[in-house]
Protein backbone atom coordinates (compact mmCIF):
# COMPACT_ATOMS: atom_id res chain seq x y z
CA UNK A 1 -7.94 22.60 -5.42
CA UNK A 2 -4.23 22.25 -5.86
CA UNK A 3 -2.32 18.90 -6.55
CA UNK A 4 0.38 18.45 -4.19
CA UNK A 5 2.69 16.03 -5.03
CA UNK A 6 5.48 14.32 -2.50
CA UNK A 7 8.43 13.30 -4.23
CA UNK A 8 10.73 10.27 -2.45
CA UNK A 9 14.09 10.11 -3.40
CA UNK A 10 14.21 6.58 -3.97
CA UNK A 11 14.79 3.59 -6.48
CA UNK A 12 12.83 0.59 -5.79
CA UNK A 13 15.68 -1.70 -6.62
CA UNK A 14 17.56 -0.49 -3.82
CA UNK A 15 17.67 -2.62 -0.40
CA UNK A 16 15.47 -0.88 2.49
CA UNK A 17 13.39 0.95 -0.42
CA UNK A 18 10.52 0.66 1.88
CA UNK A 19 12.36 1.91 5.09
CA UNK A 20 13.26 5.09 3.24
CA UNK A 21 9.62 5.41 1.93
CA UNK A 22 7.93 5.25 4.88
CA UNK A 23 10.74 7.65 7.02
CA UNK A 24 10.16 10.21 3.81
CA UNK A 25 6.31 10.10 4.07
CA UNK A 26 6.60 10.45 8.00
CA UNK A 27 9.19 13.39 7.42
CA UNK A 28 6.76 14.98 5.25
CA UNK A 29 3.31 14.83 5.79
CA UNK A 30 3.51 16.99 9.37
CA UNK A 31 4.72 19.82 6.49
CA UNK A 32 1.51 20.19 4.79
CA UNK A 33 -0.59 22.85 5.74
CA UNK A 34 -4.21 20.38 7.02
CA UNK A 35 -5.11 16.90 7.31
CA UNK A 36 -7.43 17.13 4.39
CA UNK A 37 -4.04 17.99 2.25
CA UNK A 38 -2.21 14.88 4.01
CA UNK A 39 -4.98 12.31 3.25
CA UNK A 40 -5.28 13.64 -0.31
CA UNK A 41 -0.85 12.95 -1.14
CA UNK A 42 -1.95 9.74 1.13
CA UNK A 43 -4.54 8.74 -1.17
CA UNK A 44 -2.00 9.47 -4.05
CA UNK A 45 0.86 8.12 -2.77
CA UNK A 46 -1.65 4.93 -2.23
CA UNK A 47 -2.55 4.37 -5.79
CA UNK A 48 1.11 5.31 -7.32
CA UNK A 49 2.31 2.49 -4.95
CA UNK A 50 -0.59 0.18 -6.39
CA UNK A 51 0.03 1.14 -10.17
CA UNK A 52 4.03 0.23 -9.69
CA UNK A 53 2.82 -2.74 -8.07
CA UNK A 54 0.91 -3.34 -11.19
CA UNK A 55 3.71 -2.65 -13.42
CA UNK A 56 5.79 -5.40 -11.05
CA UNK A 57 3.12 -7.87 -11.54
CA UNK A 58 3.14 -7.32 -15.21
CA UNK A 59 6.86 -7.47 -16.19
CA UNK A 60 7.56 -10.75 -13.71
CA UNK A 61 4.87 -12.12 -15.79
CA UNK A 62 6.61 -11.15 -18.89
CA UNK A 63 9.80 -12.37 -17.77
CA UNK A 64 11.27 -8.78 -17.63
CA UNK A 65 11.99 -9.23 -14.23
CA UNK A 66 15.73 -9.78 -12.67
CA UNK A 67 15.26 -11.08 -8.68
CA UNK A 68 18.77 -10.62 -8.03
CA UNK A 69 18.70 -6.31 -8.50
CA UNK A 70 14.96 -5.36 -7.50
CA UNK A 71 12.25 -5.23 -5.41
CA UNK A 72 9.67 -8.27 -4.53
CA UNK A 73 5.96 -8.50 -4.53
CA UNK A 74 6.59 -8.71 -0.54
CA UNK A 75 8.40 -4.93 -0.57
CA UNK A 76 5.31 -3.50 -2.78
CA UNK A 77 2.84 -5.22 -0.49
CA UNK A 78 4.33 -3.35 2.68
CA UNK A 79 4.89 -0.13 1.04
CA UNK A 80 0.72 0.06 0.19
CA UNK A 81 0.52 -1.47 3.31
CA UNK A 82 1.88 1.39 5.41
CA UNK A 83 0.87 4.24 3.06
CA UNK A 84 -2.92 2.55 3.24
CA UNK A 85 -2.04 2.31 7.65
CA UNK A 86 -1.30 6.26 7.72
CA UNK A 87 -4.52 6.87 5.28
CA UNK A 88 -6.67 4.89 7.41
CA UNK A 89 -5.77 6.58 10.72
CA UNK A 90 -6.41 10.06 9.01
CA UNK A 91 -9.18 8.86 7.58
CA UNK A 92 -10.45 8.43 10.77
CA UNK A 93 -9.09 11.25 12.92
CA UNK A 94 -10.97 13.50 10.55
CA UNK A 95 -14.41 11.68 10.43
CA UNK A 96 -14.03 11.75 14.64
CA UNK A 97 -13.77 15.69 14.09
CA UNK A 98 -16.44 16.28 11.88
CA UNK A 99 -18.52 13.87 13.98
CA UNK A 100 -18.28 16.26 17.12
């Protein structure tokens, strides 16, 4: 099996971060050669998101956080959100297939 790996040009810090996610992931996913390569960068993309959530959570605990220059849990929140809408409707496109 071979990782594939979708890169997104962008900085979380910068306004409409989640805009320019989702428009990448939407740009790039009909590029992949099958569905069960999309839902596998999906799933990936899905639990990066989650981990820099994570790492979010963790430094605005620590006080390492400046509100004026970054994201907010709100941004993260709708970045898994729409990666997690994309995997979900794959999810089930493919178990529709396989259930013919």
């Amino acid at each position: 099996m071979t990782a594939v790996v979708l890169t997104f040009p962008l900085k979380p810090e910068a306004p409409g971060f989640v805009e320019r996610l989702v428009r990448a992931i939407d740009a790039q996913l009909p590029q992949l050669t099958d569905d069960a390569t999309r839902l596998r960068v999906l799933e990936a993309s899905e639990h990066r998101w989650t981990l820099r959530y994570l790492a979010f959570q963790r430094n605005v605990a620590l006080g390492r956080y400046d509100e004026t220059n970054g994201p907010t849990a709100f941004d993260y929140a709708i970045a898994i959100s729409e990666i997690s809408q994309r995997r979900v409707r794959l999810e089930a496109k493919l178990f529709k297939e396989a259930s013919r």
